[in-house]
N, C-alpha and C. Protein backbone atom coordinates (compact mmCIF):
# COMPACT_ATOMS: atom_id res chain seq x y z
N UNK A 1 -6.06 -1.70 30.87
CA UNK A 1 -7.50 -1.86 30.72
C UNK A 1 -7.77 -2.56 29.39
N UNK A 2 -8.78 -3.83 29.72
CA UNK A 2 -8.60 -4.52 28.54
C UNK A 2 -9.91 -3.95 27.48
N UNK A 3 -9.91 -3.58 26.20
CA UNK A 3 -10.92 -3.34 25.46
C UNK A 3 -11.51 -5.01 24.53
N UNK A 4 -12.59 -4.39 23.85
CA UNK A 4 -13.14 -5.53 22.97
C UNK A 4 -12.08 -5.53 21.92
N UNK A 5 -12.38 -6.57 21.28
CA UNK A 5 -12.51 -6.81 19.72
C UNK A 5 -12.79 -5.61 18.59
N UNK A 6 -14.36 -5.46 18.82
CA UNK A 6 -14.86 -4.46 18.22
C UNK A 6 -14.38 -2.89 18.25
N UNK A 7 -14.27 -2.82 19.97
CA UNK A 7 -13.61 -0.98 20.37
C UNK A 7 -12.28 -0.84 19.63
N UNK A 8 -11.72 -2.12 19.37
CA UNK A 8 -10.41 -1.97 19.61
C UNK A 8 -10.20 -1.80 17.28
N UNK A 9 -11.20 -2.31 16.86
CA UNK A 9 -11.16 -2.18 15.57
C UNK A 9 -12.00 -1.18 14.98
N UNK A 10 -13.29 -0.40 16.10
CA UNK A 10 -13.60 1.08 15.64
C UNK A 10 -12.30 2.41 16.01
N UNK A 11 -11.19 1.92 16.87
CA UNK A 11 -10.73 2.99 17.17
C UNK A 11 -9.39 2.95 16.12
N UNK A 12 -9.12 1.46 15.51
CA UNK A 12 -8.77 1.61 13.85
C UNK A 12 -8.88 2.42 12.83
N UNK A 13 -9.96 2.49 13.08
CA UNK A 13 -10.86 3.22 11.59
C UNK A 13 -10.77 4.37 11.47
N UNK A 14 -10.48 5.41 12.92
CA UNK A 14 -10.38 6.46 13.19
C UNK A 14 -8.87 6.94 12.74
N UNK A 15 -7.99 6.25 12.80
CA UNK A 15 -6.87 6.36 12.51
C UNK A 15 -6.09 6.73 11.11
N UNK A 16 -5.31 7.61 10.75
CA UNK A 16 -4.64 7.75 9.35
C UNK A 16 -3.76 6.35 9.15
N UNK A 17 -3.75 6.14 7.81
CA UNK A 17 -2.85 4.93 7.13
C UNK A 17 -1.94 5.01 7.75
N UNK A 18 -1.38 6.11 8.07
CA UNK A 18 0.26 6.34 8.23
C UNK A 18 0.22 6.01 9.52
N UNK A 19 -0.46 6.41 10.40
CA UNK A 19 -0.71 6.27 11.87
C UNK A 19 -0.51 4.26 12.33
N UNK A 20 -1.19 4.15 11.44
CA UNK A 20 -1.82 2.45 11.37
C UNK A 20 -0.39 2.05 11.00
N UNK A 21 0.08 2.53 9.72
CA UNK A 21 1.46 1.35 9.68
C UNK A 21 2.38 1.76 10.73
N UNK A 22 2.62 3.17 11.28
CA UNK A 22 3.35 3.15 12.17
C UNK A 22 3.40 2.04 13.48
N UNK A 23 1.48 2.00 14.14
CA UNK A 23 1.30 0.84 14.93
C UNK A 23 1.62 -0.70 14.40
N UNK A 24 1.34 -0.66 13.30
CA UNK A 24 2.09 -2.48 12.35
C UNK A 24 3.40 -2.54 12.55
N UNK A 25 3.98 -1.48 12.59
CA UNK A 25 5.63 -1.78 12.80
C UNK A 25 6.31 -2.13 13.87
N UNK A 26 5.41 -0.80 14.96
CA UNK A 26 5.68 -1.03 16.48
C UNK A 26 5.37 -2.54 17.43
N UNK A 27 4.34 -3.16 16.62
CA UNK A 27 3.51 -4.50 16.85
C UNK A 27 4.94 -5.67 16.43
N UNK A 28 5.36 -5.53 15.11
CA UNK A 28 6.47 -6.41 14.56
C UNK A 28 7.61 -6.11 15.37
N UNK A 29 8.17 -5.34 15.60
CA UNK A 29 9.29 -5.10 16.25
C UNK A 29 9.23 -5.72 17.72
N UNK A 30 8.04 -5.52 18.34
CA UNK A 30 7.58 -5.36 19.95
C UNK A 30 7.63 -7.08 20.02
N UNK A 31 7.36 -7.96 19.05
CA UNK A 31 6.72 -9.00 19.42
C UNK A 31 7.71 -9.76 18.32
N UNK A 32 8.72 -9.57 17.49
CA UNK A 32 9.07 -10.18 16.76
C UNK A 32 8.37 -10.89 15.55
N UNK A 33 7.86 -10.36 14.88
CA UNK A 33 6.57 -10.83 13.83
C UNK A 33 6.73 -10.11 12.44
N UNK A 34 6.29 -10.54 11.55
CA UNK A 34 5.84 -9.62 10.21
C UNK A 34 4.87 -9.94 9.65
N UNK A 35 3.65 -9.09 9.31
CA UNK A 35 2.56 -9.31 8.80
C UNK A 35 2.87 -9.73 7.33
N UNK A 36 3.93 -9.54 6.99
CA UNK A 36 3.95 -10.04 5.57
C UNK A 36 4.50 -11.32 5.64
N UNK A 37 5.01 -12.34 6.59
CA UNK A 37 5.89 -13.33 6.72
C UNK A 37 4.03 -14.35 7.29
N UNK A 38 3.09 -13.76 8.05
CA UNK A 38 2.02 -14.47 8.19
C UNK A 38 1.08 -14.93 7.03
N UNK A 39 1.03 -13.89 5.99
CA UNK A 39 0.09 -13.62 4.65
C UNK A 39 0.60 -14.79 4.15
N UNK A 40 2.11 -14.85 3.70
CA UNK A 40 2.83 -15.73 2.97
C UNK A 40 2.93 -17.43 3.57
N UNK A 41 2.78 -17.28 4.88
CA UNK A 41 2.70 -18.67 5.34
C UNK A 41 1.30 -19.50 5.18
N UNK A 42 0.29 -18.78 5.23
CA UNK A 42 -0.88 -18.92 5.01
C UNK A 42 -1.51 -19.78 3.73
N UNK A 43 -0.80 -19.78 2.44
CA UNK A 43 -0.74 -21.08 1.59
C UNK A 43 -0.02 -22.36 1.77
N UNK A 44 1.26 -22.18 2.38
CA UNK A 44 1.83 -23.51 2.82
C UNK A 44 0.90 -24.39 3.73
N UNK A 45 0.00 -23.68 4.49
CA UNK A 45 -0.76 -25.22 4.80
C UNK A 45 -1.51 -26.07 4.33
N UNK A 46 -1.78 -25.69 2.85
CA UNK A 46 -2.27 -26.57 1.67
C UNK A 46 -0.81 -27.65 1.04
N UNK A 47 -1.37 -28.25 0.07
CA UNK A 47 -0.80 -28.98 -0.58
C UNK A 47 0.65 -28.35 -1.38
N UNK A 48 2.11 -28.82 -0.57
CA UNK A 48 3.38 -28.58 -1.10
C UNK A 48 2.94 -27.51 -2.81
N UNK A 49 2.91 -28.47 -3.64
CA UNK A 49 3.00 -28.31 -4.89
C UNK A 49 1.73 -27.12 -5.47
N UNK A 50 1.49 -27.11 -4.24
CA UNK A 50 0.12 -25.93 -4.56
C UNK A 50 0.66 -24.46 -4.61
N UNK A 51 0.88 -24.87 -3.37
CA UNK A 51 2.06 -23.62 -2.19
C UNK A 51 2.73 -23.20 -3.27
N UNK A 52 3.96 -24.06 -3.74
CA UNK A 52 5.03 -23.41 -4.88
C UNK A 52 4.37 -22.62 -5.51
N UNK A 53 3.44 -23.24 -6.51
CA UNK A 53 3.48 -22.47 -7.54
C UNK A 53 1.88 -21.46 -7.52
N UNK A 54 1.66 -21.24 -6.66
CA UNK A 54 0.47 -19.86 -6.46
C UNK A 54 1.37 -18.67 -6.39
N UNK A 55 2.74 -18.25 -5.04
CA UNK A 55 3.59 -17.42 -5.73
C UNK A 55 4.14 -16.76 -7.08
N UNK A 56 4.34 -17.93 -7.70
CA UNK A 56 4.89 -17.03 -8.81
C UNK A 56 3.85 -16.93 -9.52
N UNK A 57 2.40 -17.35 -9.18
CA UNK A 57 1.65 -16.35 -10.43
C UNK A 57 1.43 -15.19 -9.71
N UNK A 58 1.58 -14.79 -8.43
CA UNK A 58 1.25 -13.50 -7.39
C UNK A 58 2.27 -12.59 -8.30
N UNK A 59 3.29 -13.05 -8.17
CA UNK A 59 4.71 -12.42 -8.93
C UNK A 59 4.46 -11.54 -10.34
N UNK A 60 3.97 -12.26 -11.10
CA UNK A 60 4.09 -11.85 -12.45
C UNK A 60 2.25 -11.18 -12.43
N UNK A 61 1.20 -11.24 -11.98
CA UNK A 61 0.52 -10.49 -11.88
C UNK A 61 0.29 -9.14 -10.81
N UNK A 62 1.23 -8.81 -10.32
CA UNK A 62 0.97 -7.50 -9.08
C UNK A 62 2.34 -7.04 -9.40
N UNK A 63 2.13 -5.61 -9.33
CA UNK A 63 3.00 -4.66 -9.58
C UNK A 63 3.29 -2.97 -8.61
N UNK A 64 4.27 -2.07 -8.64
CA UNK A 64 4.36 -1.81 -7.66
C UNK A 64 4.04 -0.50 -8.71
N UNK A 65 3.14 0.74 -8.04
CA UNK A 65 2.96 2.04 -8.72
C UNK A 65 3.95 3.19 -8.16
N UNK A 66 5.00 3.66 -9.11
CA UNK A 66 6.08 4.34 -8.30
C UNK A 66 5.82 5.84 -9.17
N UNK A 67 5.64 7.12 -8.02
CA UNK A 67 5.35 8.32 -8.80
C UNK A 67 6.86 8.80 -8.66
N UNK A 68 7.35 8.89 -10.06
CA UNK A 68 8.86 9.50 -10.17
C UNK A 68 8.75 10.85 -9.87
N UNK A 69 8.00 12.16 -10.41
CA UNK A 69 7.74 12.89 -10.59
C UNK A 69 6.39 13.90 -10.57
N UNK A 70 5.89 15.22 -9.52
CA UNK A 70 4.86 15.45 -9.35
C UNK A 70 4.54 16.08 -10.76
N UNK A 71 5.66 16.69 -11.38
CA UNK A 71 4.93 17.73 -12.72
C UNK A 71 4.61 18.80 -12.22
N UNK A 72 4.34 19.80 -13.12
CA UNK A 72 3.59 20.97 -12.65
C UNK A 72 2.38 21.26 -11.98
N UNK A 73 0.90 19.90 -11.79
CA UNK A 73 0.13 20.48 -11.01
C UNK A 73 0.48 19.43 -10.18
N UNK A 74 1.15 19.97 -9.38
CA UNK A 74 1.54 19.28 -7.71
C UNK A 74 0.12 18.81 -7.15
N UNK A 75 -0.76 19.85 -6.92
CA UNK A 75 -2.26 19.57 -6.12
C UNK A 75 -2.80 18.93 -6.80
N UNK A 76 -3.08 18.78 -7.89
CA UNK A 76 -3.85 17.31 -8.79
C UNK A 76 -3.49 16.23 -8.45
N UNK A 77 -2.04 16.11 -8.63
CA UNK A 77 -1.30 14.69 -8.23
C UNK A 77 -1.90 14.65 -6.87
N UNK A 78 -1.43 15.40 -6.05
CA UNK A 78 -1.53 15.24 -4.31
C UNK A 78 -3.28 14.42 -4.20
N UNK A 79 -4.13 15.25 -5.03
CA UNK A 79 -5.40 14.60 -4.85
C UNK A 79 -6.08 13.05 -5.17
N UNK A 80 -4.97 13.02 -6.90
CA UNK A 80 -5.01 11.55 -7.05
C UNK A 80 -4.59 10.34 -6.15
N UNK A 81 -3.61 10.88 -4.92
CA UNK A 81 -2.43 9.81 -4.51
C UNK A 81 -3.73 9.74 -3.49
N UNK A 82 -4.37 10.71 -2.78
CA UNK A 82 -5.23 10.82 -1.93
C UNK A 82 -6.29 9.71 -2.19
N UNK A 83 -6.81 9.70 -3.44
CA UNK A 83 -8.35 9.34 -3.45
C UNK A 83 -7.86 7.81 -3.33
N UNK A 84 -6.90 7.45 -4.18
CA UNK A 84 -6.05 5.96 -4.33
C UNK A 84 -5.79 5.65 -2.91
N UNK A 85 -5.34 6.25 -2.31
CA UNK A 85 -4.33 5.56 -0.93
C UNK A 85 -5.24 5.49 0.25
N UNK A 86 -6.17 6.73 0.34
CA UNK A 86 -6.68 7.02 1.58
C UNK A 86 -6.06 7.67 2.30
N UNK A 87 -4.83 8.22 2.06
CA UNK A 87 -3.89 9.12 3.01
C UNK A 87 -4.80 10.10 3.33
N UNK A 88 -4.00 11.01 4.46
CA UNK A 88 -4.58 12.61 4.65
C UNK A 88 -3.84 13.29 3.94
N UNK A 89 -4.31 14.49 4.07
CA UNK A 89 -3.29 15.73 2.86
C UNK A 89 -2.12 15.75 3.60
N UNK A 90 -1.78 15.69 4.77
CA UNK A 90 -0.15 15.67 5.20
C UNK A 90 0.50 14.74 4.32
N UNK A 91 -0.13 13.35 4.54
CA UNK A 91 0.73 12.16 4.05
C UNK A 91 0.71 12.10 2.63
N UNK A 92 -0.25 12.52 2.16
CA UNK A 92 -0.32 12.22 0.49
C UNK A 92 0.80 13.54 0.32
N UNK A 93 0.84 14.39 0.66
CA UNK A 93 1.66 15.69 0.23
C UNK A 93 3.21 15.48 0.30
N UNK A 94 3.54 14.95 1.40
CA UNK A 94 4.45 13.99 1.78
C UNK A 94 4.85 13.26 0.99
N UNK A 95 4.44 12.15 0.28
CA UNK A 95 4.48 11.59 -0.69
C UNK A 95 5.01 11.53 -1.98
N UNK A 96 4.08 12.70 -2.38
CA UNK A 96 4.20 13.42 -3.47
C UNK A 96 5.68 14.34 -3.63
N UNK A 97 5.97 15.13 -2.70
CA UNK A 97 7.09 15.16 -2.27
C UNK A 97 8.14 15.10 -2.40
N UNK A 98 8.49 13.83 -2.08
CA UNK A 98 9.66 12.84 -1.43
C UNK A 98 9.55 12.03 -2.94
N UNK A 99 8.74 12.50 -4.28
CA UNK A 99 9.11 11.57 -5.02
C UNK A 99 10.67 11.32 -5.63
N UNK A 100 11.16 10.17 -6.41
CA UNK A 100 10.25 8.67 -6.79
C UNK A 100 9.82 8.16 -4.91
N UNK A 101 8.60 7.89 -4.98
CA UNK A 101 8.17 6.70 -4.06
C UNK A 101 6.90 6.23 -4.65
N UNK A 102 7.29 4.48 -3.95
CA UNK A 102 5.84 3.73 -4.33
C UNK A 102 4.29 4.61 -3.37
N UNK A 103 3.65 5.07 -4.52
CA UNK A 103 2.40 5.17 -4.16
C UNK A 103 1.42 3.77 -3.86
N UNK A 104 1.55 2.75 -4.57
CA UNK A 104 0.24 1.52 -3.95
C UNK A 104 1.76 0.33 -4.36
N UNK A 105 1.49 -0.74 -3.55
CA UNK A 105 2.50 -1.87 -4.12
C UNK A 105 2.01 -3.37 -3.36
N UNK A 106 2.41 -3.96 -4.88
CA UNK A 106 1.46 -5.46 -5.12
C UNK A 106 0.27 -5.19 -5.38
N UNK A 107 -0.14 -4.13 -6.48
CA UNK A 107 -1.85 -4.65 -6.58
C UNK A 107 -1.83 -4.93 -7.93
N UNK A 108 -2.96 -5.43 -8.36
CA UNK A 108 -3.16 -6.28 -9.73
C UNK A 108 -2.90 -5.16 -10.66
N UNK A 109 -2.38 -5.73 -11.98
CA UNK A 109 -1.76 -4.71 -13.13
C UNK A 109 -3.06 -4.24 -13.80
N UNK A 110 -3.93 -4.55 -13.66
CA UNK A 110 -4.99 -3.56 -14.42
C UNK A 110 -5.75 -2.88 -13.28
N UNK A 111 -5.98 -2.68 -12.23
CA UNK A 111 -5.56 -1.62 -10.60
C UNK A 111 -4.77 -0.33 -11.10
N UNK A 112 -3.47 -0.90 -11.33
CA UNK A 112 -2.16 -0.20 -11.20
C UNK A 112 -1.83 0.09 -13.00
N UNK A 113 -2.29 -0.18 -13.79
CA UNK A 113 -3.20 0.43 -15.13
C UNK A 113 -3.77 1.97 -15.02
N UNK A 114 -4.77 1.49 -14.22
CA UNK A 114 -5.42 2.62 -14.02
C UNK A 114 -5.35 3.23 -12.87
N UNK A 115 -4.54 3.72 -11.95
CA UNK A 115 -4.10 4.61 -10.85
C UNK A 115 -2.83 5.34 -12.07
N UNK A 116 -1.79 4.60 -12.95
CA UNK A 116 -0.68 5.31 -13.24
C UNK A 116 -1.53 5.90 -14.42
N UNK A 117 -2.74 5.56 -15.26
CA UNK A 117 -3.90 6.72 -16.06
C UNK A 117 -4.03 7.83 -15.42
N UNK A 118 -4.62 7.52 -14.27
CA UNK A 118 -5.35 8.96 -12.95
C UNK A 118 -4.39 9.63 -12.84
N UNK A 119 -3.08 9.18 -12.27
CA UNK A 119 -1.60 9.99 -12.10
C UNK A 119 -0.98 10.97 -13.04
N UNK A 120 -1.01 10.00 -13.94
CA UNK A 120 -0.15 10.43 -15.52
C UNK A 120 -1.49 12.41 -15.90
N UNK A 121 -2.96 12.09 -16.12
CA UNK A 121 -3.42 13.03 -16.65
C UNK A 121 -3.07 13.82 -15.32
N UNK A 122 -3.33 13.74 -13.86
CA UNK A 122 -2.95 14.63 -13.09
C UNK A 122 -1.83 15.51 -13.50
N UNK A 123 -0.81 14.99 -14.09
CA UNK A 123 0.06 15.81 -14.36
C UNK A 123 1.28 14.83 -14.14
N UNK A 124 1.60 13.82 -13.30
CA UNK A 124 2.48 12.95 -12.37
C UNK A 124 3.10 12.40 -13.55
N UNK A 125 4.79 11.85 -13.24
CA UNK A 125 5.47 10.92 -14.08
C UNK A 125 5.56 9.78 -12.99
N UNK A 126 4.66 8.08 -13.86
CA UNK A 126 4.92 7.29 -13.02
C UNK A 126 5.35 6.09 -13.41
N UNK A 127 6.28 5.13 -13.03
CA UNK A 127 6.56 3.73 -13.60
C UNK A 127 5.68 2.81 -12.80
N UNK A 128 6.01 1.97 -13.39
CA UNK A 128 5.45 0.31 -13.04
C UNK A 128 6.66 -0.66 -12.79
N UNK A 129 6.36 -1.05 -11.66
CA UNK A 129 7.81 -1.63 -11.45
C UNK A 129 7.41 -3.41 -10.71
């Protein structure tokens, strides 16, 4: 049964992050694709010399937020990773967890400035990587 456009991007919204990348993966695998291999092709249809060098300023401005450590208030952290990510309390808890893992990755260094601020007073040990 075929849905819209629209049904098919309100019943998105309804969905957890985790839920959603699970379907991004199942989509890449199913069909041979990567949403990150489309993003990246997406400047090459400009001008060669353009293309090159817009990457490496992507490079040296975006950084990856990695929580090594929850610390002693576990539930602070859990709430910070929450308000940042959009997870649910399963997945952010999860997270938190299973640390070191990247909490946000590739966002601009003054973003990721201030998420490893929010983290750090939560209680969290986090790098920048």
């Amino acid at each position: 049964m075929a849905t819209s456009t629209e049904e098919w991007i309100d019943e998105l919204k309804g969905i957890s992050v985790l839920e959603l990348s699970e379907r991004i993966k199942a989509l890449e695998e199913t069909f041979g694709v990567s949403a990150t291999a489309v993003a990246a092709a997406a400047p090459a249809a400009g001008a060669p010399g353009a293309a090159e060098a817009a990457p490496e300023e992507e490079e040296s401005t975006t950084v990856d937020v990695v929580l090594t450590g929850p610390g002693d208030k576990k539930i602070q952290v859990i709430k910070v990773v929450r308000a940042a990510t959009g997870l649910g309390l399963k997945e952010a808890k999860a997270l938190v967890d299973e640390a070191p893992k990247p909490v946000k990755e590739g966002i601009e260094r003054e973003e990721a400035d201030k998420l490893r601020a929010d983290l750090e007073d939560a209680g969290g040990t986090v790098e920048l990587k």
